[in-house]
C-alpha atoms as a PDB file:
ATOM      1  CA  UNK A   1     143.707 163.912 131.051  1.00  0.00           C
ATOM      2  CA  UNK A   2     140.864 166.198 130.813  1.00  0.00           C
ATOM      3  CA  UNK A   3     137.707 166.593 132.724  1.00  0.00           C
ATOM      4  CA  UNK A   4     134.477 165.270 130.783  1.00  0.00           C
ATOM      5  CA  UNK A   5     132.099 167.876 130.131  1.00  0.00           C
ATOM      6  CA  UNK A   6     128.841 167.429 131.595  1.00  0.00           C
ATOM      7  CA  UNK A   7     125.918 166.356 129.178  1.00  0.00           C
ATOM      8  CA  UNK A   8     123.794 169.177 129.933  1.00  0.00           C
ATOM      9  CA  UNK A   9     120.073 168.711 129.962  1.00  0.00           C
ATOM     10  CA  UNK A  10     117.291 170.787 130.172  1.00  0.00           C
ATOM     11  CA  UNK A  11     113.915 170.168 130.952  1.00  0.00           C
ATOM     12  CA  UNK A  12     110.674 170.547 128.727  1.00  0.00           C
ATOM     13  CA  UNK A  13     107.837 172.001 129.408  1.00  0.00           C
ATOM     14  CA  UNK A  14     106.005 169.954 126.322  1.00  0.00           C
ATOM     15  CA  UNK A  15     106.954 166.929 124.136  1.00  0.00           C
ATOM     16  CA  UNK A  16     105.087 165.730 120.783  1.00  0.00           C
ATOM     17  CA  UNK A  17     104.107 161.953 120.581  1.00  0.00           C
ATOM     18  CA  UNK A  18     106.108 160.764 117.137  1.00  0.00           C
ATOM     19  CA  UNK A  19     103.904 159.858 114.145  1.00  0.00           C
ATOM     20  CA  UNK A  20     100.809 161.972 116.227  1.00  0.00           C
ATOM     21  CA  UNK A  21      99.789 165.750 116.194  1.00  0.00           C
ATOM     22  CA  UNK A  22      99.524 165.194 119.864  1.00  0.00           C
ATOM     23  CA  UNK A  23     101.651 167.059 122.533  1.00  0.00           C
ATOM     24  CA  UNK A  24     101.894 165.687 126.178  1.00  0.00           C
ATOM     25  CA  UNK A  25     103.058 168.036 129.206  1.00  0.00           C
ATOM     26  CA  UNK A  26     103.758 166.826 132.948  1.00  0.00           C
ATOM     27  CA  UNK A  27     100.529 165.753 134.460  1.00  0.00           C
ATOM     28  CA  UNK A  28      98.777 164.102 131.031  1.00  0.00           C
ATOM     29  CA  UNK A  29      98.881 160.400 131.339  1.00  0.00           C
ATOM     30  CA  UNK A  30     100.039 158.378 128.721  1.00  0.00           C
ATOM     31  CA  UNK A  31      99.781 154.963 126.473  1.00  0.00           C
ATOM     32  CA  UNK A  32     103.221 153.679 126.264  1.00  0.00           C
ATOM     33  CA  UNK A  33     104.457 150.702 124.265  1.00  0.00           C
ATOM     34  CA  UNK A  34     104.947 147.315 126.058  1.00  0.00           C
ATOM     35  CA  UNK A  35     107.894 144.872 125.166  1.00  0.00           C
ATOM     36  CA  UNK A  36     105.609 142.149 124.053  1.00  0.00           C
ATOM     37  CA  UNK A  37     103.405 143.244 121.504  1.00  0.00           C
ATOM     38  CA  UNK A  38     100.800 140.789 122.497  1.00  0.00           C
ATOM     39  CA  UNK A  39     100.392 142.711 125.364  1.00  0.00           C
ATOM     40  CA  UNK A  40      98.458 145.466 126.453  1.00  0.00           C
ATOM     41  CA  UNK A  41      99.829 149.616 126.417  1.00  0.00           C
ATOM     42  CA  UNK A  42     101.430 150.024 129.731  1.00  0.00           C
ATOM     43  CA  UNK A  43      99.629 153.545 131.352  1.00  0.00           C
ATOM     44  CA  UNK A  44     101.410 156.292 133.044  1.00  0.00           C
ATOM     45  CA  UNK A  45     101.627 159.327 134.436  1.00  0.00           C
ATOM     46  CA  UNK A  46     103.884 161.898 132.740  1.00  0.00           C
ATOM     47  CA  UNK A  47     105.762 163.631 135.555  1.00  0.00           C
ATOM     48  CA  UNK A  48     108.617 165.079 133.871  1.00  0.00           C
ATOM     49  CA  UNK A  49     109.872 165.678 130.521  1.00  0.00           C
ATOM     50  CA  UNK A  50     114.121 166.106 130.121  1.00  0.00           C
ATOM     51  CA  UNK A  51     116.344 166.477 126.477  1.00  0.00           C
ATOM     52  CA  UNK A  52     119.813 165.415 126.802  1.00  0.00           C
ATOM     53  CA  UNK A  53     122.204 167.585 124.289  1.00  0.00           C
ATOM     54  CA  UNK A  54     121.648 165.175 121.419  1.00  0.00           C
ATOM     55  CA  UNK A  55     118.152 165.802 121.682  1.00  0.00           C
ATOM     56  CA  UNK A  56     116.994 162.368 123.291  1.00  0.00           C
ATOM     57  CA  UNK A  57     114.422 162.861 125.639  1.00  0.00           C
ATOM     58  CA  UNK A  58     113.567 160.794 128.790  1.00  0.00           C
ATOM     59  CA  UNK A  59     109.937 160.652 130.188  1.00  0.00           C
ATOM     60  CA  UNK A  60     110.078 160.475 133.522  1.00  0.00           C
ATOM     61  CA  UNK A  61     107.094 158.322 134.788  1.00  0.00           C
ATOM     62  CA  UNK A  62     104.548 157.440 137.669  1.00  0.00           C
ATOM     63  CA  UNK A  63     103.208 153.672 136.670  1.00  0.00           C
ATOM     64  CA  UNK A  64      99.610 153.151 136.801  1.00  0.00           C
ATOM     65  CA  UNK A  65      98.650 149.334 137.132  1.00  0.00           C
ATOM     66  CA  UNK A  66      95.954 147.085 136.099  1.00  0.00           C
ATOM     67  CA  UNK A  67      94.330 144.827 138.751  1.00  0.00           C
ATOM     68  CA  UNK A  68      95.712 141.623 136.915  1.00  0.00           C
ATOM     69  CA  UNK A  69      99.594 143.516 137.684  1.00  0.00           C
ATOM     70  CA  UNK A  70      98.837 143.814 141.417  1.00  0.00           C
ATOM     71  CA  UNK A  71      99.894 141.587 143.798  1.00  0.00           C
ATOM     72  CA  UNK A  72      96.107 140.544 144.713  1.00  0.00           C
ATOM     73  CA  UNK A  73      95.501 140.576 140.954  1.00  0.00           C
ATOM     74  CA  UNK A  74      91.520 141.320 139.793  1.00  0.00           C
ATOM     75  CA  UNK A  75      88.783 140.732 141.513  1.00  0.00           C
ATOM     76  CA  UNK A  76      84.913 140.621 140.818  1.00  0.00           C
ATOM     77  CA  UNK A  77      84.652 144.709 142.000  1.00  0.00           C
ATOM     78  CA  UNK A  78      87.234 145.488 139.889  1.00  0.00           C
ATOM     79  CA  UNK A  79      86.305 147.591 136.177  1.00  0.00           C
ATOM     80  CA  UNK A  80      87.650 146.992 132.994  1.00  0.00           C
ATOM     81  CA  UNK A  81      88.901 150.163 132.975  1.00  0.00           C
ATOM     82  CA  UNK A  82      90.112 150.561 136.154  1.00  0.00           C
ATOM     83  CA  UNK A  83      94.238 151.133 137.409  1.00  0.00           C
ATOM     84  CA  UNK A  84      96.034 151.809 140.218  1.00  0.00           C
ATOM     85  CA  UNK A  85      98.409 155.090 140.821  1.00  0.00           C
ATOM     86  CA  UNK A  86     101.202 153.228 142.322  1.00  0.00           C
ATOM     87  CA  UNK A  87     104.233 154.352 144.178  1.00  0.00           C
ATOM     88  CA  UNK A  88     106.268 152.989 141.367  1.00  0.00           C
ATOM     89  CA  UNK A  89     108.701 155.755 139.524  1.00  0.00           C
ATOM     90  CA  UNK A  90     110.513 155.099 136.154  1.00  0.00           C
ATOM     91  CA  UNK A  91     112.560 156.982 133.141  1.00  0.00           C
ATOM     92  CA  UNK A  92     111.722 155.613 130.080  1.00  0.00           C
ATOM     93  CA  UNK A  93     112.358 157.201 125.912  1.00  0.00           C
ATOM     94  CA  UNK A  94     110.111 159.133 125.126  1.00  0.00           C
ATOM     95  CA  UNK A  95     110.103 157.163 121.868  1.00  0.00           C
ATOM     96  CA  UNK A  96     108.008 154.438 124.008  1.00  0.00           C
ATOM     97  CA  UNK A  97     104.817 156.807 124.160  1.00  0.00           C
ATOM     98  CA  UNK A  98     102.059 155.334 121.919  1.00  0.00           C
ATOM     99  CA  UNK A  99      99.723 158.073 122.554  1.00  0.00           C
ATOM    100  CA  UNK A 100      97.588 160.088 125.568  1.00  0.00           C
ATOM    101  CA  UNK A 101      94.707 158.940 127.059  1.00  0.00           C
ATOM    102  CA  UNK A 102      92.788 160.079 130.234  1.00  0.00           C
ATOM    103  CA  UNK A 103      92.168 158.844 133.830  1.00  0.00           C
ATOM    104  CA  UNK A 104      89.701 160.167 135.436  1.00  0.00           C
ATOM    105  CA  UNK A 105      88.713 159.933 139.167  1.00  0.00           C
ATOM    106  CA  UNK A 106      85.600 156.811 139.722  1.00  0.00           C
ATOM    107  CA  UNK A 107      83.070 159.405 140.322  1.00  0.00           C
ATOM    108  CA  UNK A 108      84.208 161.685 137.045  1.00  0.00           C
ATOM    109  CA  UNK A 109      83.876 158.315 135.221  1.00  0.00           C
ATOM    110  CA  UNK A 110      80.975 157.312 136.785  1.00  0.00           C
ATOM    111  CA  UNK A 111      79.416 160.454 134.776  1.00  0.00           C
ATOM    112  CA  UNK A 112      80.542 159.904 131.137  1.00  0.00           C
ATOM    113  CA  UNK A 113      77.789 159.271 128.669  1.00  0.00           C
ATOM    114  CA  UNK A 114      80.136 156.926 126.665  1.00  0.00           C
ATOM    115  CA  UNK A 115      83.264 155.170 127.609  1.00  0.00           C
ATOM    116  CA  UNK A 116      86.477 155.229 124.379  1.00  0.00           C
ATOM    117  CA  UNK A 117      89.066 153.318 124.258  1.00  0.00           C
ATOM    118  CA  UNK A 118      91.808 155.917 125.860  1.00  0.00           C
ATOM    119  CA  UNK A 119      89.278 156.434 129.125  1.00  0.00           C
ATOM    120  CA  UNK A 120      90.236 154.836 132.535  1.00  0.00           C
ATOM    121  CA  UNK A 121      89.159 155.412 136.018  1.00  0.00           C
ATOM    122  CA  UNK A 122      91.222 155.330 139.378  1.00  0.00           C
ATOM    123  CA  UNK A 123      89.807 154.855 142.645  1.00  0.00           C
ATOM    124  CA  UNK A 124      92.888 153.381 144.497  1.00  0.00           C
ATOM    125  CA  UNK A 125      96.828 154.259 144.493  1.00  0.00           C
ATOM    126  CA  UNK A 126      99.077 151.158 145.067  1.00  0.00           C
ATOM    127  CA  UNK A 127     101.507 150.051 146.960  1.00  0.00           C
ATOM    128  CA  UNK A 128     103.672 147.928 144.911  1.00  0.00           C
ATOM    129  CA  UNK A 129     105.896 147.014 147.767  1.00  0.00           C
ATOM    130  CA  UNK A 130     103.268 145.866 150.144  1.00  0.00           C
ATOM    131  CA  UNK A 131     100.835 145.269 147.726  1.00  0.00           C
ATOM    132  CA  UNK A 132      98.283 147.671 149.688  1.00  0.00           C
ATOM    133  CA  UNK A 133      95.731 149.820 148.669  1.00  0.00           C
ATOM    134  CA  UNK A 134      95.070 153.648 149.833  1.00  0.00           C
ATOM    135  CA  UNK A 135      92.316 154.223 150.997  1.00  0.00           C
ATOM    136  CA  UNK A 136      91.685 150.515 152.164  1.00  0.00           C
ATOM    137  CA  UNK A 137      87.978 151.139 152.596  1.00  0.00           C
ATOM    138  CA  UNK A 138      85.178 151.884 149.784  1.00  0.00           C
ATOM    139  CA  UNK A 139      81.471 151.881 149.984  1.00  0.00           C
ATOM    140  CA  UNK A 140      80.051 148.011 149.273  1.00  0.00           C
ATOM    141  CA  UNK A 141      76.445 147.410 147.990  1.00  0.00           C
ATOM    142  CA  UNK A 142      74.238 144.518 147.344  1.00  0.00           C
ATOM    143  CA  UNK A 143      73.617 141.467 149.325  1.00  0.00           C
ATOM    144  CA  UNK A 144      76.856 140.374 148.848  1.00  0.00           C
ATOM    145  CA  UNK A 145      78.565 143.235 149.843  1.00  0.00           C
ATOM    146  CA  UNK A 146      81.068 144.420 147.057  1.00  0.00           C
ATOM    147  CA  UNK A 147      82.180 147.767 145.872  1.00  0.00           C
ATOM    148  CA  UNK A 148      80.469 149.209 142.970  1.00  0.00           C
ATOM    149  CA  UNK A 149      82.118 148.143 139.646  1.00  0.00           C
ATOM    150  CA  UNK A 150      80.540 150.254 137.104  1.00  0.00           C
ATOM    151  CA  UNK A 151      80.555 147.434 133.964  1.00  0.00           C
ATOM    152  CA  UNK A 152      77.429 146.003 136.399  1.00  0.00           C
ATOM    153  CA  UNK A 153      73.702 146.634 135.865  1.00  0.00           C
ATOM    154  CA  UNK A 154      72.251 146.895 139.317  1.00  0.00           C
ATOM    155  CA  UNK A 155      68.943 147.961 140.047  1.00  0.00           C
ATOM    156  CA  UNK A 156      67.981 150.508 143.388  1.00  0.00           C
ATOM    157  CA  UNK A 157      65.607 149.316 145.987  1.00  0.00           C
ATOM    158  CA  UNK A 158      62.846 152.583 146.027  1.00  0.00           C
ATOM    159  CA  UNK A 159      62.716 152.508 149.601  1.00  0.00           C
ATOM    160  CA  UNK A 160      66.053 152.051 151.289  1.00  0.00           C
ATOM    161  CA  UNK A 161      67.837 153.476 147.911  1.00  0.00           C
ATOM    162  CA  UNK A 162      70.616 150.477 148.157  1.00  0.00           C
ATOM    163  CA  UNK A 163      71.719 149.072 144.558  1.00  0.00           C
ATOM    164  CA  UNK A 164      71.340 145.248 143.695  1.00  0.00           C
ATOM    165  CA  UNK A 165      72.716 143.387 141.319  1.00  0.00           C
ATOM    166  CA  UNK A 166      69.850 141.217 139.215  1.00  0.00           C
ATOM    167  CA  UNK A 167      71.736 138.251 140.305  1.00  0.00           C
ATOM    168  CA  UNK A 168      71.889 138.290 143.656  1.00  0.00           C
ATOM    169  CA  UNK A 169      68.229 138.785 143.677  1.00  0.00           C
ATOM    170  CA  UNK A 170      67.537 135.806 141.635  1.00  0.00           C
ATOM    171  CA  UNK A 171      66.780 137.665 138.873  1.00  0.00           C
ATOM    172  CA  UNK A 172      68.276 137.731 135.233  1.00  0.00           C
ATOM    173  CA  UNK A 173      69.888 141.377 133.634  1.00  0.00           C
ATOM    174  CA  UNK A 174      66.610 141.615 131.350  1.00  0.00           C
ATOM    175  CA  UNK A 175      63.810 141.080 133.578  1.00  0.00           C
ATOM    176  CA  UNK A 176      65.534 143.924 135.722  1.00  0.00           C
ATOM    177  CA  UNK A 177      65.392 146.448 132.527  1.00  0.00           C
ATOM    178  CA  UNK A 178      61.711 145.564 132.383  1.00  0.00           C
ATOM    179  CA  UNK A 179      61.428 146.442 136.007  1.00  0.00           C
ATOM    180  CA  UNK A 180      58.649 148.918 137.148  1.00  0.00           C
ATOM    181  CA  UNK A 181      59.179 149.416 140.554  1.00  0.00           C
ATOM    182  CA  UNK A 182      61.443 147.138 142.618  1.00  0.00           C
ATOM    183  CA  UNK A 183      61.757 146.460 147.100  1.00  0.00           C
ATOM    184  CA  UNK A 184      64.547 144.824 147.964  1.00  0.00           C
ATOM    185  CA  UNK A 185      63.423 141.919 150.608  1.00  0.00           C
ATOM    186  CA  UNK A 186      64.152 143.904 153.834  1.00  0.00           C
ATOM    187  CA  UNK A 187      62.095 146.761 151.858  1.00  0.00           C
ATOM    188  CA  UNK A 188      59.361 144.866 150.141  1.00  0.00           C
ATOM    189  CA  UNK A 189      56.233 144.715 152.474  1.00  0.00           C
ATOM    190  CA  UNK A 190      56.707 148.020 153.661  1.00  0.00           C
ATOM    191  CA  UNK A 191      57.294 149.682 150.055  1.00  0.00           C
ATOM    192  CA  UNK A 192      54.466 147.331 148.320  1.00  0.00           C
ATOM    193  CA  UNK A 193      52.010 148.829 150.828  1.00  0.00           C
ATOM    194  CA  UNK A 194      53.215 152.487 149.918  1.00  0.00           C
ATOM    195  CA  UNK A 195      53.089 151.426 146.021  1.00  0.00           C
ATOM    196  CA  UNK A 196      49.138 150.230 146.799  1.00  0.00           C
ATOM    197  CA  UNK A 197      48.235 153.662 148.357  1.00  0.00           C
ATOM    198  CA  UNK A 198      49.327 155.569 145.746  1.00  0.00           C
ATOM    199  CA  UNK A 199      47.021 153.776 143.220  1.00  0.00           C
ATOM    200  CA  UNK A 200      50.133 154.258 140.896  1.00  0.00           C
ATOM    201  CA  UNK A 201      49.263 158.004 140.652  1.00  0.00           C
ATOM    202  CA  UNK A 202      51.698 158.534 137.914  1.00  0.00           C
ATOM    203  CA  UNK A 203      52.668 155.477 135.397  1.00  0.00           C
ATOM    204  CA  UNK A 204      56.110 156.876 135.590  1.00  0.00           C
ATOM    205  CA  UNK A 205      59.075 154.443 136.189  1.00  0.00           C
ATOM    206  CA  UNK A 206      60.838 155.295 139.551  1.00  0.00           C
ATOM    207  CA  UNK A 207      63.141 152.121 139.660  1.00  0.00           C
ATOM    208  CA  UNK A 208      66.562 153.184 138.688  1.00  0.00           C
ATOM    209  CA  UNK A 209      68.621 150.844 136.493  1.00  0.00           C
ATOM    210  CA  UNK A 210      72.250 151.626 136.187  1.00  0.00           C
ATOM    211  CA  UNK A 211      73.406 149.345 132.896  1.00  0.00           C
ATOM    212  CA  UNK A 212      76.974 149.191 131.620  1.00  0.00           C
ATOM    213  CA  UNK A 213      78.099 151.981 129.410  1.00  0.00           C
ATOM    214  CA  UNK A 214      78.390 152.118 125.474  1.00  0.00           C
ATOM    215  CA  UNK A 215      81.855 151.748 124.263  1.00  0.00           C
ATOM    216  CA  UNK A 216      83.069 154.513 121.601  1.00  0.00           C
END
């Protein structure tokens, strides 16, 4: 009996998405089709591309979870838009890509004038295993001490420079838009006496309020 010839394969350096005039390479991360369609696109990173001889190719992917996927699952800190790099590897037909869409590091998103539908942040990779986080410390803010989720107004205290949300300063999300100047409480008779000495010299708002970004 003969030897079986190897399928040879070869790998690509590029791949188009069917039914798009997109083209994805190693490194672009990706929309890919769930098996329930109820559910939301799975996101990945693209970390190899391979054809068989038949012309099938195989993505070879880096999972990115959501914070409801996570062992912990989401929390209050946690954006809409934010997943996890995890440490979890697949293969998967490349026939499952839906389309690309983009990641970008928190403080890259932090920047973006407008947020689309195929935009994403990630602040923390994953450890689907263990179910820990890398790194396992962030910078918290506010009263009650929670990382920065960037879907929350917060308002910045003009003397210390620490961001509160309007909530945890008894205050509602519109009366902190209408905000002049704001002291946090630890801040306030201290910065009201600077405020007075100044005469407001310039009507000028110096209160900084960070509000949740327009959707494209």
């Amino acid at each position: 009996m003969g030897k079986l010839r190897a399928t040879p394969r070869r790998t690509l350096d590029s791949f188009p998405i069917k039914g798009t005039n997109k083209i994805i390479k190693p490194g672009d991360a990706v929309l890919m089709r769930p098996p329930e369609p109820s559910k939301p696109s799975y996101i990945a990173r693209v970390e190899k591309l391979v054809s068989d001889a038949r012309g099938h190719v195989r993505v070879h992917v880096r999972w990115y979870y959501r914070p409801e996927e996570s062992i912990g699952g989401r929390r209050q800190f946690h954006g809409s838009k934010e997943v996890f790099l995890s440490d979890h590897f697949d293969v998967q037909s490349a026939d499952t890509i839906e389309g690309k869409c983009t990641v970008y590091s928190f403080k890259n998103y932090t920047k973006l004038e407008s947020v689309g539908n195929e935009d994403f942040f990630c602040r923390f990779e994953y450890n689907s295993k263990t179910g820990s986080f890398t790194p396992d410390r962030v910078a918290v803010y506010c009263k009650c001490e929670m990382p920065y989720n960037p879907d929350d107004l917060m308002v910045q205290c003009e003397e210390c420079s620490d961001w509160f949300h309007p909530a945890c300063i008894d205050m509602t999300a519109e009366e902190a838009k209408r905000l002049d100047h704001f002291f946090c409480q630890t801040c306030s008779a201290e910065g009201q006496k600077k405020l007075q000495s100044s005469h407001a010299a310039s009507k000028h708002s110096d209160t900084k309020v960070g509000t949740k970004r327009r959707r494209r």
